[in-house]
Each structure stands twice: as C-alpha cells, then as structure tokens.
PDB file of N, CA and C in Angstrom:
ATOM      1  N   UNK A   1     -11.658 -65.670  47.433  1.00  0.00           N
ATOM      2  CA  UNK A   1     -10.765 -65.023  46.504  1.00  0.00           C
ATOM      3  C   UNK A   1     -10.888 -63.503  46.585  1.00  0.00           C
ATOM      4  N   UNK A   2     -12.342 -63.061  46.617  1.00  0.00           N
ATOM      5  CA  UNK A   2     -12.308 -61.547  46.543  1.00  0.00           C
ATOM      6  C   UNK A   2     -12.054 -61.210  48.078  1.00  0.00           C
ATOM      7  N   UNK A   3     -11.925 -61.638  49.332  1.00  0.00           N
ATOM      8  CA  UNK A   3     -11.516 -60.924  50.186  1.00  0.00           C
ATOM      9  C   UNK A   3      -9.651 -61.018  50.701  1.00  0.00           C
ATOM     10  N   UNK A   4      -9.463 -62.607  50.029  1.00  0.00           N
ATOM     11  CA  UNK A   4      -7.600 -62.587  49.770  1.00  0.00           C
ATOM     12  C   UNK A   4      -6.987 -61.469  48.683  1.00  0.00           C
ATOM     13  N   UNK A   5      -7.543 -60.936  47.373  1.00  0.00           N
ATOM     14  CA  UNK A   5      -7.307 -60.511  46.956  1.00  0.00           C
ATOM     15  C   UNK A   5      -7.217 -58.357  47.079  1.00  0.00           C
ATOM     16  N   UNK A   6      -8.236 -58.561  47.784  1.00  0.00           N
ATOM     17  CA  UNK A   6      -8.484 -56.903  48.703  1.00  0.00           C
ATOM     18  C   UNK A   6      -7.655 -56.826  49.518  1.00  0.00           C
ATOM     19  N   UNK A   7      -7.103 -57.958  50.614  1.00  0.00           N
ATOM     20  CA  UNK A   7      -6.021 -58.031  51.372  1.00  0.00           C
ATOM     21  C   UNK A   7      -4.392 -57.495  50.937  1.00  0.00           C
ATOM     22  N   UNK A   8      -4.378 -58.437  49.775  1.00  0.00           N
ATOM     23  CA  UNK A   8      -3.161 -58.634  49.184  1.00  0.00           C
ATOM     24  C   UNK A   8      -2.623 -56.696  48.646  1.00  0.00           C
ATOM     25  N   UNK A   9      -3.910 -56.505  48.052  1.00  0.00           N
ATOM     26  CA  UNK A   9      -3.895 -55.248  47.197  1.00  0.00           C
ATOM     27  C   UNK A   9      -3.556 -54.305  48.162  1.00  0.00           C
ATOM     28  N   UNK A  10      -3.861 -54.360  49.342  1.00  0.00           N
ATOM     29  CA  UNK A  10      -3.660 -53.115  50.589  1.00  0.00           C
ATOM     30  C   UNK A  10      -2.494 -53.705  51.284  1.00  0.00           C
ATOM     31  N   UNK A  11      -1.952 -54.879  51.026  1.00  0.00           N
ATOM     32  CA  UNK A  11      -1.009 -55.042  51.603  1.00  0.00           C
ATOM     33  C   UNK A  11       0.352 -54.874  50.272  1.00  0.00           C
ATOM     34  N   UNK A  12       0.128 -53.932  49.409  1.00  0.00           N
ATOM     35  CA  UNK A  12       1.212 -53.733  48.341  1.00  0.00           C
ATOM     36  C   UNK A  12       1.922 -55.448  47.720  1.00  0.00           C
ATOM     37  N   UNK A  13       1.086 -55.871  47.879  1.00  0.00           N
ATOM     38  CA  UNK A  13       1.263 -57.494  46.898  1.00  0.00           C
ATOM     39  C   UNK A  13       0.108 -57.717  45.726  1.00  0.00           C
ATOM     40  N   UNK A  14       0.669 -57.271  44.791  1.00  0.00           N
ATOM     41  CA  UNK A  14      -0.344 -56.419  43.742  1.00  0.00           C
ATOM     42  C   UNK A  14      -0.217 -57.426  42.444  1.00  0.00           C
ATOM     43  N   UNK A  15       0.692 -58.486  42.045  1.00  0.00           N
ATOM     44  CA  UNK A  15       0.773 -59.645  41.471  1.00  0.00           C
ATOM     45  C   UNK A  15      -0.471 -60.749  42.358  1.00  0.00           C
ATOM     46  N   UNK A  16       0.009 -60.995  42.858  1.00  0.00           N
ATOM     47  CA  UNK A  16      -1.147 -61.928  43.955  1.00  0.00           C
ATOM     48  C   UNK A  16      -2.770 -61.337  44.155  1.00  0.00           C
ATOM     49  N   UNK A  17      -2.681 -60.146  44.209  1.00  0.00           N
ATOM     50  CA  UNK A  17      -3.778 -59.676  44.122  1.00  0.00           C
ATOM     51  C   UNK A  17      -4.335 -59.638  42.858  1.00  0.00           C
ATOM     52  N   UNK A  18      -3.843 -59.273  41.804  1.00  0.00           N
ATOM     53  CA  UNK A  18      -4.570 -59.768  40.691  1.00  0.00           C
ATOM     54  C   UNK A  18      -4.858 -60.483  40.725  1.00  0.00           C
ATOM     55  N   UNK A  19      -3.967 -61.985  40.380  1.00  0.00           N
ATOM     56  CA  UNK A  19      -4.716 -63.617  40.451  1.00  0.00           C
ATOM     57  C   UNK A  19      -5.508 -63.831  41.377  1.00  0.00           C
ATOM     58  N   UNK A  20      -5.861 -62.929  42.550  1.00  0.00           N
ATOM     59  CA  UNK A  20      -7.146 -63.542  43.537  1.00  0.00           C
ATOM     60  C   UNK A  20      -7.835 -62.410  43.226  1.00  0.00           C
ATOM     61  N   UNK A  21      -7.787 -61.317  42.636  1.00  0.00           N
ATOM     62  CA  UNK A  21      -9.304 -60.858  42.321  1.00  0.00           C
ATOM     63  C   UNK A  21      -9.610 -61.470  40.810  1.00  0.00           C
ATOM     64  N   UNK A  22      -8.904 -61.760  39.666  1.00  0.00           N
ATOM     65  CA  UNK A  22      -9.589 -61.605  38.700  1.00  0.00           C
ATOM     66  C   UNK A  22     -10.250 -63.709  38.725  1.00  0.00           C
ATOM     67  N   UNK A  23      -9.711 -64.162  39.681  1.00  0.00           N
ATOM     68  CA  UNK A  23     -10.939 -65.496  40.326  1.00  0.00           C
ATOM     69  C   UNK A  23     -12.191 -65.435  40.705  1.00  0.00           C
ATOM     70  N   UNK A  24     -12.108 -64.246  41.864  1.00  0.00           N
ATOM     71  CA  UNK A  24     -12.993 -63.886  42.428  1.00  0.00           C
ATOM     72  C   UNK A  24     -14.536 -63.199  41.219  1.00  0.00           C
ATOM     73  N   UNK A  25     -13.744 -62.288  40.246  1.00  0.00           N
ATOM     74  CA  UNK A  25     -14.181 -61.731  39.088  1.00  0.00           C
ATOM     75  C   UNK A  25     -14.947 -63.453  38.169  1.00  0.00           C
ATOM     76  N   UNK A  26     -14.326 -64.132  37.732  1.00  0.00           N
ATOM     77  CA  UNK A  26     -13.944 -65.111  37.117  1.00  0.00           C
ATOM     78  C   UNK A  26     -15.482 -66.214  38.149  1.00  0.00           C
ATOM     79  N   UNK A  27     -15.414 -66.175  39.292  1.00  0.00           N
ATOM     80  CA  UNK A  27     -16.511 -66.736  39.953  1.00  0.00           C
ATOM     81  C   UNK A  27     -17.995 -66.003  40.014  1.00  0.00           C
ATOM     82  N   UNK A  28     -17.616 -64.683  39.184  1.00  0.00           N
ATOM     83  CA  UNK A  28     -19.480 -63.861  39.046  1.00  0.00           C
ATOM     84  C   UNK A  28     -19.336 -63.127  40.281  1.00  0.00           C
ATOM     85  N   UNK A  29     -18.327 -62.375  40.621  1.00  0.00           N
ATOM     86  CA  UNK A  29     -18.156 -61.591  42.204  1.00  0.00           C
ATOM     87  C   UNK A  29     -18.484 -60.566  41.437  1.00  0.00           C
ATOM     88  N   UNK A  30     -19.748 -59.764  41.455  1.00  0.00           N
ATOM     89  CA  UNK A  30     -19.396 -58.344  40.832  1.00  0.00           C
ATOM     90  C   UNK A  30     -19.932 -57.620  42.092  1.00  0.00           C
ATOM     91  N   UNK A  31     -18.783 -56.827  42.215  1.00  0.00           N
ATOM     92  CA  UNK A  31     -18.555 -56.351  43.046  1.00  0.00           C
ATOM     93  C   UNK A  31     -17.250 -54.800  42.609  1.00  0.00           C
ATOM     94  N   UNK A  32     -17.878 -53.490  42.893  1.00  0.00           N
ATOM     95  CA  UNK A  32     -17.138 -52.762  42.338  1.00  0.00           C
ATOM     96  C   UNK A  32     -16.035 -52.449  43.142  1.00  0.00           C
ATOM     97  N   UNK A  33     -16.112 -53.086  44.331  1.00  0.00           N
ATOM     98  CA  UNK A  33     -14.812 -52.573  45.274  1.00  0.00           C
ATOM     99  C   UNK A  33     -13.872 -53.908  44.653  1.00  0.00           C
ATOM    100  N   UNK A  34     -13.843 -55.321  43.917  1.00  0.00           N
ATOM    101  CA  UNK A  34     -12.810 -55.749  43.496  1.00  0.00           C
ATOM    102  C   UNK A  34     -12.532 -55.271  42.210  1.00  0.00           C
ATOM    103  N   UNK A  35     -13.357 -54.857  41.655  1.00  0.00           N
ATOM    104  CA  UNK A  35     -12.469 -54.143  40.330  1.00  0.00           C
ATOM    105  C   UNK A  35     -12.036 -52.808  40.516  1.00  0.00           C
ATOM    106  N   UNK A  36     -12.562 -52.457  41.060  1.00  0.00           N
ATOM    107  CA  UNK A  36     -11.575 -51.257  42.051  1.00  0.00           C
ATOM    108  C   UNK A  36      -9.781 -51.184  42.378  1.00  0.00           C
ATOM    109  N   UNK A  37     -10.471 -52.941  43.461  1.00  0.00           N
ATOM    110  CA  UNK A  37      -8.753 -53.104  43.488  1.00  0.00           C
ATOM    111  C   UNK A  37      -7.945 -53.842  42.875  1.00  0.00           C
ATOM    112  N   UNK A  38      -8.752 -54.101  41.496  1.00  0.00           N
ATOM    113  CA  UNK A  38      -7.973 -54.943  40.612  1.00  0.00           C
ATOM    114  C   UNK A  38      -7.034 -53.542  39.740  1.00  0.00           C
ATOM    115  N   UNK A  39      -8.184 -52.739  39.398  1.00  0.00           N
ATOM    116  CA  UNK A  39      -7.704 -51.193  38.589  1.00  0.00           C
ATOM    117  C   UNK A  39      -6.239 -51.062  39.357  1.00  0.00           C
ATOM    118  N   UNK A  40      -6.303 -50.799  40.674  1.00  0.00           N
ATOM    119  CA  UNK A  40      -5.302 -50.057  41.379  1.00  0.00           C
ATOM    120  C   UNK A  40      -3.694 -51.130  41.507  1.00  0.00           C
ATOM    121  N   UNK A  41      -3.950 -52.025  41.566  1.00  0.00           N
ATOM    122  CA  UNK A  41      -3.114 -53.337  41.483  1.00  0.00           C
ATOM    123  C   UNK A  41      -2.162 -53.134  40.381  1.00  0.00           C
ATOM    124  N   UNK A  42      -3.280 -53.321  39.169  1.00  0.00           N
ATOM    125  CA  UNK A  42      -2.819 -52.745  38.089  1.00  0.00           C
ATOM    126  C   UNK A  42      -2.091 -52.020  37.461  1.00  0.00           C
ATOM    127  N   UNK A  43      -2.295 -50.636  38.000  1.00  0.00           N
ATOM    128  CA  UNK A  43      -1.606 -49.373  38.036  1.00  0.00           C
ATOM    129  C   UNK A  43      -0.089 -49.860  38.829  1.00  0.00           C
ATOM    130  N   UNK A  44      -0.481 -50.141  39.585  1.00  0.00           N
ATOM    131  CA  UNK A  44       1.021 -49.918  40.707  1.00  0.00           C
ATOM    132  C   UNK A  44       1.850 -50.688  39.523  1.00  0.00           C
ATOM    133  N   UNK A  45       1.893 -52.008  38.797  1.00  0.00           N
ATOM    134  CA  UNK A  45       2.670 -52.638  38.315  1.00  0.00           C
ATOM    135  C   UNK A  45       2.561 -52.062  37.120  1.00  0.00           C
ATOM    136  N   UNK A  46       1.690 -51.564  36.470  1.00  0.00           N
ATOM    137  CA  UNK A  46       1.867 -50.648  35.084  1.00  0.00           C
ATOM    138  C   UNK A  46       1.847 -51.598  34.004  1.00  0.00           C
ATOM    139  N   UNK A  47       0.281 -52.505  34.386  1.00  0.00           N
ATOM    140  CA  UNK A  47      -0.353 -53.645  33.599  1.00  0.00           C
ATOM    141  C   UNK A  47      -1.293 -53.056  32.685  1.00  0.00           C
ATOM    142  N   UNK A  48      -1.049 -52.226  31.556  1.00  0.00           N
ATOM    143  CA  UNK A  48      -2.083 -51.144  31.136  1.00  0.00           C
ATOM    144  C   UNK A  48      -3.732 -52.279  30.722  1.00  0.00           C
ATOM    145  N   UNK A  49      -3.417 -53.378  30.663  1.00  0.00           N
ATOM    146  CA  UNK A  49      -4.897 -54.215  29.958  1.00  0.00           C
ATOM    147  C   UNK A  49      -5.204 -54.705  30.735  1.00  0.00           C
ATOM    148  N   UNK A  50      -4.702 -54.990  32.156  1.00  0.00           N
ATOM    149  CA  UNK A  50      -5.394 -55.238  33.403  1.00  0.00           C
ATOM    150  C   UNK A  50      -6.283 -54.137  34.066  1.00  0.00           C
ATOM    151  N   UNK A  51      -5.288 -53.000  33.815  1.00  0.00           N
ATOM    152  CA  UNK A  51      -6.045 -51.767  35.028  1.00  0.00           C
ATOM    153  C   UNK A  51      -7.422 -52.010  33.941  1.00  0.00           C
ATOM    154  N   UNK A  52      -7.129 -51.994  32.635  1.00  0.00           N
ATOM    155  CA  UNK A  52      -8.253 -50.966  31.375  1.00  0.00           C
ATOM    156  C   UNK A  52      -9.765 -52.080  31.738  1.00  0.00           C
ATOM    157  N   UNK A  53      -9.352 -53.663  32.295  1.00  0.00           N
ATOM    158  CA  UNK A  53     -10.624 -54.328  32.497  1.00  0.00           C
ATOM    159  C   UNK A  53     -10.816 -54.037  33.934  1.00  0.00           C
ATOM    160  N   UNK A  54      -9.942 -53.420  34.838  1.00  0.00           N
ATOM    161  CA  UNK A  54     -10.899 -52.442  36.051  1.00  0.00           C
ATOM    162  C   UNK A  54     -11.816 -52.025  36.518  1.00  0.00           C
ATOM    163  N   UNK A  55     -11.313 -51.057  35.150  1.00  0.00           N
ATOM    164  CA  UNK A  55     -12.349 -49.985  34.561  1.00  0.00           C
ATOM    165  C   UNK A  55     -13.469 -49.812  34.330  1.00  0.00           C
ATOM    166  N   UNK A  56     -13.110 -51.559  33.629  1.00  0.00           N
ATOM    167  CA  UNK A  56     -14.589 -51.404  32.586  1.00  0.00           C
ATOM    168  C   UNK A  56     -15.215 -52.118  33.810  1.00  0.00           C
ATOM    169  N   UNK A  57     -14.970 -53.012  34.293  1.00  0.00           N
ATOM    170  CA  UNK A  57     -15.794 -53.887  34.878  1.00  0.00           C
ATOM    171  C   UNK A  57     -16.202 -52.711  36.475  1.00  0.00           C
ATOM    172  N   UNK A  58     -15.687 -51.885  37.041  1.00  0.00           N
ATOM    173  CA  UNK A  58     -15.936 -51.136  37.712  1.00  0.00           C
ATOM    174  C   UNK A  58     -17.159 -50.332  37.163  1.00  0.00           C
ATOM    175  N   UNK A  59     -17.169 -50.180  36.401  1.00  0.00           N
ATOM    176  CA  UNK A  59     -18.580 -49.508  35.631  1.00  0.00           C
ATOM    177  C   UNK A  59     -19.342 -50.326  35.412  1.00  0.00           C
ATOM    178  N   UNK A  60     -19.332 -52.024  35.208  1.00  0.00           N
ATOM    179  CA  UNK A  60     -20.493 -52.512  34.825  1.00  0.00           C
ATOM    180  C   UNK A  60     -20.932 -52.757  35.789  1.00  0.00           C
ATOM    181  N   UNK A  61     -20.045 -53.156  37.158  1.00  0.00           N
ATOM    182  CA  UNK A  61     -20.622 -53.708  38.407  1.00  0.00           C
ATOM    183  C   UNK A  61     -21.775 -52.182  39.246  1.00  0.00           C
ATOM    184  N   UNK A  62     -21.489 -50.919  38.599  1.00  0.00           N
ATOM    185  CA  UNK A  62     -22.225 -49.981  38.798  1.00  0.00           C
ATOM    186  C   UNK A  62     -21.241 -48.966  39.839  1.00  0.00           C
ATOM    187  N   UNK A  63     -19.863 -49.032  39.754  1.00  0.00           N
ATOM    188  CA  UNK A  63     -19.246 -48.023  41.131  1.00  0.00           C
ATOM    189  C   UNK A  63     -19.736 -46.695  40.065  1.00  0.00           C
ATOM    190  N   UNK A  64     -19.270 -45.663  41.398  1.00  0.00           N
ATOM    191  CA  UNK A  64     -19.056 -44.399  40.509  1.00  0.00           C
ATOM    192  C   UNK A  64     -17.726 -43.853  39.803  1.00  0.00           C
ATOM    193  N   UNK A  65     -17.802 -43.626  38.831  1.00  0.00           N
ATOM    194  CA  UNK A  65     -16.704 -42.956  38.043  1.00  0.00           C
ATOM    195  C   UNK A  65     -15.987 -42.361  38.588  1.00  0.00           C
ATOM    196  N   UNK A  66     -16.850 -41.532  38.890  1.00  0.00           N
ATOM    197  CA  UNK A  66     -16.469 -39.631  39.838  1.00  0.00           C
ATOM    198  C   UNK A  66     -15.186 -40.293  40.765  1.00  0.00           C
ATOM    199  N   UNK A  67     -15.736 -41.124  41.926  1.00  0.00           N
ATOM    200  CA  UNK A  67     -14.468 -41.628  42.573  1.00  0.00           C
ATOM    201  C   UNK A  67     -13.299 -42.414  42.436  1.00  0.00           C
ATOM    202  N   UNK A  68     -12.692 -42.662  41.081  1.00  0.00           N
ATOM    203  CA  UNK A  68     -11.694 -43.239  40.402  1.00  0.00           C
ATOM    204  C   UNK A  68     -10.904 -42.325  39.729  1.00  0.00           C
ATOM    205  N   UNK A  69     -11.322 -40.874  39.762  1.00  0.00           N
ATOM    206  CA  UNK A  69     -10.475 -39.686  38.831  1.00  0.00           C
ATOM    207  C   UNK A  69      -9.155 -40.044  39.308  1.00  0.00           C
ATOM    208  N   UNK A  70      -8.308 -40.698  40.278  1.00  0.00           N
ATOM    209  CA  UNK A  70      -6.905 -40.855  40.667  1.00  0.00           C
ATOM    210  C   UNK A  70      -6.831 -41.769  39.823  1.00  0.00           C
ATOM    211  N   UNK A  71      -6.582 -42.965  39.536  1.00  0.00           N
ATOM    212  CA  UNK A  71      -7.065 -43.933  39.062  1.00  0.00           C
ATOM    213  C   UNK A  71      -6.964 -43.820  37.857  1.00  0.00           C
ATOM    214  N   UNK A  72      -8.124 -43.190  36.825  1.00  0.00           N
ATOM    215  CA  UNK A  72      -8.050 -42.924  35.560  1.00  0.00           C
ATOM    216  C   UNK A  72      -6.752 -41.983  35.075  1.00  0.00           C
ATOM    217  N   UNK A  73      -6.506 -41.466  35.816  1.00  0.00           N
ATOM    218  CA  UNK A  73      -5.272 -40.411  35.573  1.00  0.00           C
ATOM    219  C   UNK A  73      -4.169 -41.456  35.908  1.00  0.00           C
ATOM    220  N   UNK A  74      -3.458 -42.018  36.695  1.00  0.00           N
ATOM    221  CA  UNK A  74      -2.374 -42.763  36.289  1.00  0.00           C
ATOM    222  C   UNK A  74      -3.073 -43.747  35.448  1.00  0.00           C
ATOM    223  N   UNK A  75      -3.825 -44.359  34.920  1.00  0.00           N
ATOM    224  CA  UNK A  75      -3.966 -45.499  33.846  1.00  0.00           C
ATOM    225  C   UNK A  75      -3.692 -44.844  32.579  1.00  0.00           C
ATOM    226  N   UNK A  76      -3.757 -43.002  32.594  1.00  0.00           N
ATOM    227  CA  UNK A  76      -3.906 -42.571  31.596  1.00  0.00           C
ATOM    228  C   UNK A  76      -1.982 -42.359  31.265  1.00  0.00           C
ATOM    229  N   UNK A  77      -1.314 -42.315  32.596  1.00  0.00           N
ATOM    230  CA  UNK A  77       0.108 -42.308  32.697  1.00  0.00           C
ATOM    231  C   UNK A  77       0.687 -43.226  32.243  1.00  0.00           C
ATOM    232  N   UNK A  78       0.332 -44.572  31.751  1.00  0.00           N
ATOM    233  CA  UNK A  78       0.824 -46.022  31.803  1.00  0.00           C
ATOM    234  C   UNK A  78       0.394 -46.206  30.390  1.00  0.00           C
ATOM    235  N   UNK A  79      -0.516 -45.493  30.016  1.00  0.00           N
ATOM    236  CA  UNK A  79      -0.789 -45.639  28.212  1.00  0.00           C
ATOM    237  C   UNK A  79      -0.168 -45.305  27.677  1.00  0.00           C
ATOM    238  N   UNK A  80       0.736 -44.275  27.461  1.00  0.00           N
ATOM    239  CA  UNK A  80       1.649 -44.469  25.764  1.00  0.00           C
ATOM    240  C   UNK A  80       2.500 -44.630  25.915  1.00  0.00           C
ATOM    241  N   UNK A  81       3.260 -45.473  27.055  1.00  0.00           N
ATOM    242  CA  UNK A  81       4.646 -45.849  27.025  1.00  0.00           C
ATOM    243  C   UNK A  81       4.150 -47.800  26.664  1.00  0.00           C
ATOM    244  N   UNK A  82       2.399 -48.334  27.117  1.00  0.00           N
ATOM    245  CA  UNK A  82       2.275 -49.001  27.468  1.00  0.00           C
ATOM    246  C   UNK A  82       3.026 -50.498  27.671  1.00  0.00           C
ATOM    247  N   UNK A  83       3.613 -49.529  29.137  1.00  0.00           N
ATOM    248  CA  UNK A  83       5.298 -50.819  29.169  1.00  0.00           C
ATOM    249  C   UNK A  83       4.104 -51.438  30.584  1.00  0.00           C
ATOM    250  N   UNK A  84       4.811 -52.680  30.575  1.00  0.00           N
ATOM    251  CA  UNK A  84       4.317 -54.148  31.586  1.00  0.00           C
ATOM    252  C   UNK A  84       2.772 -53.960  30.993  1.00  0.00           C
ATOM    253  N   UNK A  85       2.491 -54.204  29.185  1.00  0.00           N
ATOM    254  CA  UNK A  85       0.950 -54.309  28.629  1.00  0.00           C
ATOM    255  C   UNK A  85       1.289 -56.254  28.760  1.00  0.00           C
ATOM    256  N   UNK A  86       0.098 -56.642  29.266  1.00  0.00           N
ATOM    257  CA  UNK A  86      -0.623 -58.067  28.893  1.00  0.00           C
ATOM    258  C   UNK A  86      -1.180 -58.919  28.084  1.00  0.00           C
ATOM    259  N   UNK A  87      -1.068 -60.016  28.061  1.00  0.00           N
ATOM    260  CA  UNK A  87      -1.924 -60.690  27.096  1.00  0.00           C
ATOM    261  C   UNK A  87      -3.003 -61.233  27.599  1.00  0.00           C
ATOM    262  N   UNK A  88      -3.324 -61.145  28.930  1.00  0.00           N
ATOM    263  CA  UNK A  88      -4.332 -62.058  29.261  1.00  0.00           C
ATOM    264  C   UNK A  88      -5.443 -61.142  29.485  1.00  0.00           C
TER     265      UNK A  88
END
C-alpha cells in the first residue's frame, strides 16, 4: 500500500493515493515520507482534514518540519475557504 500509494501521488492520481497511503498508515507504516505524500495529495485536491492528518502524523513519524514550509503554506491556502473539507 505505502509504495502503490507514493506511486500514485507522483503520478498526479492523488484520490487513489490517499486510499493507498492512509492503508498503508492504517497497517502501522510510519513512515514520514507517506505522510508526506499523503499531506501533498491532499493539498492538490484541497482535502483540508486530510492534508491537517499529514501533518500531524508527519511529525509523529519524526520528518522534519523545516522541509514541508511548501506544504504548510498551501494547507494554510485551503483553510478558510475550507472547500473539498472531509469527514473521514
């Protein structure tokens, strides 16, 4: 799941890539390069409660912050309109 889902994400199929990283997530993958590309997935479709568990989970798995400043700045673009927000 987490290497279909890294695929998907670089191949601009960013629906699909969610559902195969947040499995991969969902199977104990911690791993900060899939919440990485779950964040960025996210963003592209302007899923503001998808990118925001990215985030978090990008920090718990231990990435660095510092290298997500792109990242945090459009998630921060997608917050107060928060249009395509989730329930899951």
């Amino acid at each position: 799941w987490y290497r279909r889902g890294i695929c998907l994400s670089r191949l601009g199929r960013h629906r699909e890539a969610i559902e195969s990283l947040e499995e991969a997530i969902d199977w104990n993958i911690k791993d900060p390069d899939a919440a990485l590309e779950l964040l960025k997935s996210a963003c592209e479709l302007g899923l503001y409660d998808k990118a925001q568990r990215g985030v978090k989970l990008y920090q718990e798995y231990g990435g660095d912050m510092d290298e997500i400043g792109e990242w945090l700045m459009k998630l921060e673009q997608i917050a107060p309109g928060r249009q395509g927000v989730d329930n899951a």
